[in-house]
C-alpha atoms as a PDB file:
ATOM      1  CA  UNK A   1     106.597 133.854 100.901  1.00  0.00           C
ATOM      2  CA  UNK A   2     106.059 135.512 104.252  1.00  0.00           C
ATOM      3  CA  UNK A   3     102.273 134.863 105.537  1.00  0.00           C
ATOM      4  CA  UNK A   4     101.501 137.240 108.417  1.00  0.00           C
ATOM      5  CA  UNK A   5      97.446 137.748 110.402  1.00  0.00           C
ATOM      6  CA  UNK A   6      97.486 140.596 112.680  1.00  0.00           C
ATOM      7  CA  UNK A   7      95.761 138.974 115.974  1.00  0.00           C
ATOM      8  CA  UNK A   8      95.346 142.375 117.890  1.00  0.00           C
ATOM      9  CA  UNK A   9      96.622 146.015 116.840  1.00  0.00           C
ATOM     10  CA  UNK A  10      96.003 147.719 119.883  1.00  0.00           C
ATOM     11  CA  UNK A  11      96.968 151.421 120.728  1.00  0.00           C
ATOM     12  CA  UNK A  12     100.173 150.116 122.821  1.00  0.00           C
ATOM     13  CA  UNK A  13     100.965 146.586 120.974  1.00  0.00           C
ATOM     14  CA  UNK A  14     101.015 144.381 118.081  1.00  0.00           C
ATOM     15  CA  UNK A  15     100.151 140.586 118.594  1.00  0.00           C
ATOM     16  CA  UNK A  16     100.429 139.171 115.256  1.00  0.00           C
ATOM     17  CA  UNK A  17     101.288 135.241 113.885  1.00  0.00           C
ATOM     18  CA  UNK A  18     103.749 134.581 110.785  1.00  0.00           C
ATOM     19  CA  UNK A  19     104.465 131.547 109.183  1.00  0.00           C
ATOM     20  CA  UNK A  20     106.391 130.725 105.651  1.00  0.00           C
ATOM     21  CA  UNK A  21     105.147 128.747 103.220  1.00  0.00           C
ATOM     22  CA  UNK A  22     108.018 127.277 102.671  1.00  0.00           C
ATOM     23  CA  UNK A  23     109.052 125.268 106.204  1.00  0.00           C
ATOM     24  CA  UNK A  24     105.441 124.220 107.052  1.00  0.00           C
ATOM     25  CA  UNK A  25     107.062 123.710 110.480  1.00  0.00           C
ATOM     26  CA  UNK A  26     107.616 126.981 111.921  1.00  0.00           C
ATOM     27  CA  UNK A  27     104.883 128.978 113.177  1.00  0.00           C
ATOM     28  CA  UNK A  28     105.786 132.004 115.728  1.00  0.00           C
ATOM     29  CA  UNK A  29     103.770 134.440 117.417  1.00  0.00           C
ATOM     30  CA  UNK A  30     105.375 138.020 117.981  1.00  0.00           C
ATOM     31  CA  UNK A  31     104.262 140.646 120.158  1.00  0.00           C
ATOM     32  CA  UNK A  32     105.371 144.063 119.165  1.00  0.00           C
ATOM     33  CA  UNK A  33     105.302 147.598 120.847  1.00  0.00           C
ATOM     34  CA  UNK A  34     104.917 150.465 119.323  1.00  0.00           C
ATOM     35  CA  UNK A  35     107.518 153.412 119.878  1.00  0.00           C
ATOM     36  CA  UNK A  36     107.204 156.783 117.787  1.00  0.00           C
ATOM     37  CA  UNK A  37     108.003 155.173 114.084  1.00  0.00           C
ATOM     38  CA  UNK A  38     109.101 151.963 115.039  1.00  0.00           C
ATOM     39  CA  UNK A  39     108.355 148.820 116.514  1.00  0.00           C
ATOM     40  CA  UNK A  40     110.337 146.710 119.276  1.00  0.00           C
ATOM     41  CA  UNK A  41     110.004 143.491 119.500  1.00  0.00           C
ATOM     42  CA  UNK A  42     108.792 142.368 123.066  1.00  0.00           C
ATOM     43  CA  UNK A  43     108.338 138.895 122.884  1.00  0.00           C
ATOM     44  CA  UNK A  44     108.086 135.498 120.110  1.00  0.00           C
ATOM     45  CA  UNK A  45     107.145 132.214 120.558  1.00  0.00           C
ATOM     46  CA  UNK A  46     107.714 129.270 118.376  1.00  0.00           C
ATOM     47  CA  UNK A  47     105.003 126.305 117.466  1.00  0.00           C
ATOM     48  CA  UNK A  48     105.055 123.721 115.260  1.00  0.00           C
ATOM     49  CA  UNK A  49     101.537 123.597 114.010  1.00  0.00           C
ATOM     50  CA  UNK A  50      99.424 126.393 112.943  1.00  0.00           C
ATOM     51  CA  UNK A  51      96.322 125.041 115.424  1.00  0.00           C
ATOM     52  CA  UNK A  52      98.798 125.737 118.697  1.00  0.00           C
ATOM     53  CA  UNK A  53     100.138 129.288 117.206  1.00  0.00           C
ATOM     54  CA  UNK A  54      96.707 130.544 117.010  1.00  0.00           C
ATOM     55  CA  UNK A  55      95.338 129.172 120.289  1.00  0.00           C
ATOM     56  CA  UNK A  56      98.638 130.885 122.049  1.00  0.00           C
ATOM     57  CA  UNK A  57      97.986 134.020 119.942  1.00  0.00           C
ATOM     58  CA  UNK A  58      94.694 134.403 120.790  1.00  0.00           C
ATOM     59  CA  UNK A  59      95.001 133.658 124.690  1.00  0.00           C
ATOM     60  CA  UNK A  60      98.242 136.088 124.331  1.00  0.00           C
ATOM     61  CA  UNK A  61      95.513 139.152 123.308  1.00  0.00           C
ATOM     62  CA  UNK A  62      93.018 137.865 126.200  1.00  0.00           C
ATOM     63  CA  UNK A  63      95.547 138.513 129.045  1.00  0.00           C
ATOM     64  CA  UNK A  64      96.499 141.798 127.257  1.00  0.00           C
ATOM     65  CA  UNK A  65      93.030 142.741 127.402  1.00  0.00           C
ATOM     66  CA  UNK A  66      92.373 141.735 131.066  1.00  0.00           C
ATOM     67  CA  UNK A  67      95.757 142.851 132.386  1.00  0.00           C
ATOM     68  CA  UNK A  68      95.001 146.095 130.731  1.00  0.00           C
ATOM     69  CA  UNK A  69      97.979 148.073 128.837  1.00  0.00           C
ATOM     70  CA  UNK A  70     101.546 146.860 128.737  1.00  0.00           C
ATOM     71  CA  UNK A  71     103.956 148.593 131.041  1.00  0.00           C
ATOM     72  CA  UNK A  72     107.150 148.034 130.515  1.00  0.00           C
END
């Protein structure tokens, strides 16, 4: 089974972190925009411990917020 948090669902992007409880190793952070009923997938990172997937994820959605909306 697929276990996904939403970090940030902003009006331009999706920062969210997945993991499956079935390889405890893999935990990945995805950052997704938004298009008209689809999303693209802009970026993912790989981690091997939940603690480091959230601390990226988190300091992923405090740049976003500083740096303002993504402009690609």
């Amino acid at each position: 089974m697929k276990n996904i948090t939403v970090i940030s669902n902003k009006r331009d992007s999706i920062i969210e972190v997945s993991h499956r409880s079935s390889d405890s190793g893999a935990w990945i952070v995805s950052r997704w925009r938004k298009k008209l009923w689809y999303r693209e997938r802009i970026s993912s990172h790989w981690f091997n411990d939940k603690e480091q997937a959230y601390a990226f994820a988190h300091e992923m959605n405090r740049e976003h917020v500083e740096k303002g909306p993504l402009m690609l």
